[in-house]
N, C-alpha and C. Protein backbone atom coordinates (compact mmCIF):
# COMPACT_ATOMS: atom_id res chain seq x y z
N UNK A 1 0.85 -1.17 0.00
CA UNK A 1 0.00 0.00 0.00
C UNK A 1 0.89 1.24 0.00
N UNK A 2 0.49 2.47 -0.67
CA UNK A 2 0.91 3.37 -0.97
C UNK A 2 0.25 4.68 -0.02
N UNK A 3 0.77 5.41 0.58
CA UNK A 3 0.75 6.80 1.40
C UNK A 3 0.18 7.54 0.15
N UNK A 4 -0.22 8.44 0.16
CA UNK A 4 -0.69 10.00 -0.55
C UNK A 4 -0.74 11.03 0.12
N UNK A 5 -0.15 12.05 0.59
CA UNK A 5 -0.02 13.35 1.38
C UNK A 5 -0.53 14.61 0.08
N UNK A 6 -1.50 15.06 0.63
CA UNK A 6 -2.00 16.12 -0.43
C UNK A 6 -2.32 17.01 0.56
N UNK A 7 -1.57 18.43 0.13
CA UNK A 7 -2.08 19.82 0.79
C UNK A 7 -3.28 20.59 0.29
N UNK A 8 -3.43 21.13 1.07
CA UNK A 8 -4.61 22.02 0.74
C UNK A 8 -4.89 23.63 1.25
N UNK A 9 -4.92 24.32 0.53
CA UNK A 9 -5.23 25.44 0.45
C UNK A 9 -6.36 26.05 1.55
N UNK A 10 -5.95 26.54 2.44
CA UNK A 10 -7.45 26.81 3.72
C UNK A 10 -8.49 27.82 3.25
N UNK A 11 -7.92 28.33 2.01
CA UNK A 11 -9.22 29.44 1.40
C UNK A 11 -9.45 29.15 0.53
N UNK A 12 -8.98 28.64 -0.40
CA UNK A 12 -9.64 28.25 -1.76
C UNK A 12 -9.85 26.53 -2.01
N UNK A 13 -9.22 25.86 -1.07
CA UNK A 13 -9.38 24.48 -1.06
C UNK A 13 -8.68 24.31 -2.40
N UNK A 14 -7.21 24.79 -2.98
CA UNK A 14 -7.12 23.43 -4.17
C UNK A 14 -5.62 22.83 -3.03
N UNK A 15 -5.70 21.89 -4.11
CA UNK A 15 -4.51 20.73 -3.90
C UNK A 15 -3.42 21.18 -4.40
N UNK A 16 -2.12 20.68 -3.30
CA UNK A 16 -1.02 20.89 -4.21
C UNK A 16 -0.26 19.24 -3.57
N UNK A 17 1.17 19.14 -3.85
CA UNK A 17 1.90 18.06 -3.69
C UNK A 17 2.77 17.94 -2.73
N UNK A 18 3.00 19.55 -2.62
CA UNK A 18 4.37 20.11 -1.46
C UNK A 18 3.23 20.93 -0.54
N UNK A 19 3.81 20.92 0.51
CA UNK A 19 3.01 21.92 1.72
C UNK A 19 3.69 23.65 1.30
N UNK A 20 4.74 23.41 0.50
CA UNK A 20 5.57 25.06 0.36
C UNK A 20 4.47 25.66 -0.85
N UNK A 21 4.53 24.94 -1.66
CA UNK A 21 2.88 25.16 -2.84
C UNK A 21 1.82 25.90 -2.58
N UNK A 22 1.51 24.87 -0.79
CA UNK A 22 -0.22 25.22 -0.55
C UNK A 22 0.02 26.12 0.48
N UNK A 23 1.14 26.59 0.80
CA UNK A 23 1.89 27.93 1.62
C UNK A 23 1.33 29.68 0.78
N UNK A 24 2.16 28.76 -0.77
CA UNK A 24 2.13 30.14 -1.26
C UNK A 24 0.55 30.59 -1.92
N UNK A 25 0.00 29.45 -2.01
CA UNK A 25 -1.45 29.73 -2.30
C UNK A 25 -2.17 30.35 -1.44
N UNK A 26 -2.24 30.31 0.02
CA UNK A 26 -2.75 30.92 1.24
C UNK A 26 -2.52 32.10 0.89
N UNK A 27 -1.15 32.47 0.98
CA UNK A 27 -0.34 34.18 0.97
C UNK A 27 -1.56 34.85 -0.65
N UNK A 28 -1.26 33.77 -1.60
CA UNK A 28 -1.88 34.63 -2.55
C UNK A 28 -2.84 35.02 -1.94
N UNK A 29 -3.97 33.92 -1.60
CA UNK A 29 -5.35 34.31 -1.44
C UNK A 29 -5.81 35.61 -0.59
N UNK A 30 -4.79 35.65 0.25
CA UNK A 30 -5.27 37.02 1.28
C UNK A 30 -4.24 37.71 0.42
N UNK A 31 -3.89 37.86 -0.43
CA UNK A 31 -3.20 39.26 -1.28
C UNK A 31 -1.65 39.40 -0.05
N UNK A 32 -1.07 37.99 0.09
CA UNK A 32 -0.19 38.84 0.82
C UNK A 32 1.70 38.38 0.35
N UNK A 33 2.27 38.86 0.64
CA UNK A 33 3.69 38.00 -0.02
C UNK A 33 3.99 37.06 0.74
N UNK A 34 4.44 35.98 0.56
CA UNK A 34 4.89 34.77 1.48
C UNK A 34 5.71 35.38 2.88
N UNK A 35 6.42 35.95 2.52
CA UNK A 35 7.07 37.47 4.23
C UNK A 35 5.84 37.46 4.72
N UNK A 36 5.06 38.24 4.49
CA UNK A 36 3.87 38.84 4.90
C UNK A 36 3.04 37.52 5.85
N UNK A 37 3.00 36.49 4.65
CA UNK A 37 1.96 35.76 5.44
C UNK A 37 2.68 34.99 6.45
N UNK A 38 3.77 34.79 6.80
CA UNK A 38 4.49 34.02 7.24
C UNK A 38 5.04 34.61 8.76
N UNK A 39 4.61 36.77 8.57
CA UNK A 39 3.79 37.15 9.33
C UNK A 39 3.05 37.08 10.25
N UNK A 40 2.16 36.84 9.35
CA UNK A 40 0.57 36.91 10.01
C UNK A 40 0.48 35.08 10.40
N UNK A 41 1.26 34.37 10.03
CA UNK A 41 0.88 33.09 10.88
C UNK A 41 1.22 32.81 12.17
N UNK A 42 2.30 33.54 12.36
CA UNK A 42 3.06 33.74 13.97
C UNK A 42 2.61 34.95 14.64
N UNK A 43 1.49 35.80 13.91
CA UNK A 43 1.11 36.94 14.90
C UNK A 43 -0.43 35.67 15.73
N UNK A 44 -0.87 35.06 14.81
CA UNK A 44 -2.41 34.29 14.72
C UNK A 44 -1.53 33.54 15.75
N UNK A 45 -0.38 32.75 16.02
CA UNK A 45 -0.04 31.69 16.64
C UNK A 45 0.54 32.37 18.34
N UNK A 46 0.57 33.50 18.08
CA UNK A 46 0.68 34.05 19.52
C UNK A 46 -0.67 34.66 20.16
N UNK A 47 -1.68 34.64 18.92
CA UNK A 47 -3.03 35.01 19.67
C UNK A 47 -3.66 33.75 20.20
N UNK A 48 -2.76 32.67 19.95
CA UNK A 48 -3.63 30.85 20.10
C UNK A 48 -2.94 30.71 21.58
N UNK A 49 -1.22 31.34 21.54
CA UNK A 49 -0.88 31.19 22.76
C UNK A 49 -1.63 31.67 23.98
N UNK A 50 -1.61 32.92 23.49
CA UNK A 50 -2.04 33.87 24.95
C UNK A 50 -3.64 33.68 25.35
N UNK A 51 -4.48 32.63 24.44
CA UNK A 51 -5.46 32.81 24.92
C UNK A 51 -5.50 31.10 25.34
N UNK A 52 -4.12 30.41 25.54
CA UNK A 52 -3.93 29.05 26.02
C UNK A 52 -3.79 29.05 27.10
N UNK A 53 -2.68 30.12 27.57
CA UNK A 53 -2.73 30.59 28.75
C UNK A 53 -3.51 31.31 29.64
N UNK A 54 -4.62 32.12 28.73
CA UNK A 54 -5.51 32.60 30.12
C UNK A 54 -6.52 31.52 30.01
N UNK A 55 -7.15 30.23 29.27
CA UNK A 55 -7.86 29.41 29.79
C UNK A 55 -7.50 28.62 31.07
N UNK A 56 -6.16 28.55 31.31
CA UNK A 56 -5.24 28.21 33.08
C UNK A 56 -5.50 29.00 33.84
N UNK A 57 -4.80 30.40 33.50
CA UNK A 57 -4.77 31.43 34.79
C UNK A 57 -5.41 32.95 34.03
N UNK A 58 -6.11 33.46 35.17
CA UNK A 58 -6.02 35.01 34.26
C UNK A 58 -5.69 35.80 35.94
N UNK A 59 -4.88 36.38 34.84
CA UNK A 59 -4.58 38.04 35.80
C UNK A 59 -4.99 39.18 34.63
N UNK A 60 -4.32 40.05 35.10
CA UNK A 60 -4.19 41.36 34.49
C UNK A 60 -2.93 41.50 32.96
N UNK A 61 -2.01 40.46 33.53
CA UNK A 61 -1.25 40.45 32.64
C UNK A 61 -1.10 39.24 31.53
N UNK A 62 -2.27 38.49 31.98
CA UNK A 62 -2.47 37.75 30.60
C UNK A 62 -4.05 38.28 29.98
N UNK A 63 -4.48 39.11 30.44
CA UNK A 63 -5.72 39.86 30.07
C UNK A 63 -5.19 40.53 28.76
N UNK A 64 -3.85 41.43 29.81
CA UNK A 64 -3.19 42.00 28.63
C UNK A 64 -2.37 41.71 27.48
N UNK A 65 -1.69 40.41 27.45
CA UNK A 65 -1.42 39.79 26.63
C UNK A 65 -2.80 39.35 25.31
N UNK A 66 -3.28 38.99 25.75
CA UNK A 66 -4.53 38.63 25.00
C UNK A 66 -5.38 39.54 23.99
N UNK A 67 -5.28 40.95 24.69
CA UNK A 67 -6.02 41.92 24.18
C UNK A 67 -4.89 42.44 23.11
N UNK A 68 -3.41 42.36 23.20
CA UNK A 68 -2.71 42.88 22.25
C UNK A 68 -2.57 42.02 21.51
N UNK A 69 -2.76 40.41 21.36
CA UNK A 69 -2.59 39.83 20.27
C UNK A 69 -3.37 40.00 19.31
N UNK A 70 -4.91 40.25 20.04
CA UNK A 70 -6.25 40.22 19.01
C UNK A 70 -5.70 41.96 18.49
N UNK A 71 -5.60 42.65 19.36
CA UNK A 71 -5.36 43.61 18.29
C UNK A 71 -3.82 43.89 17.88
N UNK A 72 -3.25 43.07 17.72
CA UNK A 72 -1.85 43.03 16.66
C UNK A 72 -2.53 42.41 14.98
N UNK A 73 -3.18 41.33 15.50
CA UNK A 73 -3.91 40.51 14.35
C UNK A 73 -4.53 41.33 13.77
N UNK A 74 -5.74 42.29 14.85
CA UNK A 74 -6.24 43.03 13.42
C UNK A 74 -6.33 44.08 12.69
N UNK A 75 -4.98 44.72 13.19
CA UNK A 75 -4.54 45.50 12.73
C UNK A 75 -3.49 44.62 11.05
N UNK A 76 -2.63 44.41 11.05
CA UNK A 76 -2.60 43.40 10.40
C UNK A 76 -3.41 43.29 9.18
N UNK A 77 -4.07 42.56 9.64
CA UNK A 77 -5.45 42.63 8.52
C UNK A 77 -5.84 43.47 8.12
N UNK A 78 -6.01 44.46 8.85
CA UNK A 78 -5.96 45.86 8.14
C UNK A 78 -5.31 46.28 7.76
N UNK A 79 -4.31 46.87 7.91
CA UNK A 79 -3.12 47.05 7.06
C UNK A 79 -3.08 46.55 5.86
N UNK A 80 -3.43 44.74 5.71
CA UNK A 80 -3.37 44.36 4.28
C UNK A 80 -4.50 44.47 3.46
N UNK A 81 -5.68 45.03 4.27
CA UNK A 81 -6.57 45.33 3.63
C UNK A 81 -7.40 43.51 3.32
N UNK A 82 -7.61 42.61 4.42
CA UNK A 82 -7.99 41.43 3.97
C UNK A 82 -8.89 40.71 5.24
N UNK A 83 -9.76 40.12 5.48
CA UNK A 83 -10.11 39.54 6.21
C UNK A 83 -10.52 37.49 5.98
N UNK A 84 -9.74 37.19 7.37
CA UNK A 84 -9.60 35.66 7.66
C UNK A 84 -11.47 34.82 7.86
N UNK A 85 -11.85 34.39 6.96
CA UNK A 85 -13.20 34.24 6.71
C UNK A 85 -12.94 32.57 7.59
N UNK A 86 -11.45 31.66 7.86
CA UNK A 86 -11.55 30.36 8.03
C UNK A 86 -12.54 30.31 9.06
């Protein structure tokens, strides 16, 4: 038996063969350069953090963590002029 690994595109759903392919298809789709989106996947991955951590503990300073990720993100998005419909 034979494996098949096929990527996929999270906004437009096509297929590619390489995950670097269905990378640059993302970036297209939100109009952004592979920099850009590569970006915005580690700004989104620190808004996953900080809101990992206040489901454990909340203070004041993971309140505040939290509130600057969502608005780092959407600013961001603004800036590129695009919104994340996933």
């Amino acid at each position: 038996m034979k494996t098949r690994t096929v990527y996929i595109c999270e906004f437009c759903h096509s297929e590619y063969k390489t995950s670097k392919e269905a990378y640059e298809c993302e970036a297209k789709c939100l109009g952004l350069t592979v920099e850009q989106y590569k970006e915005y996947v580690n700004l989104l991955q620190e808004e996953r953090s900080a809101f990992g951590t206040a489901s454990c503990s909340m203070n004041d300073e993971i309140r505040k963590r939290c509130d600057e990720a969502v608005k780092t993100v959407l600013d961001f998005q603004k800036e590129h002029n695009f919104t994340d419909n996933r």
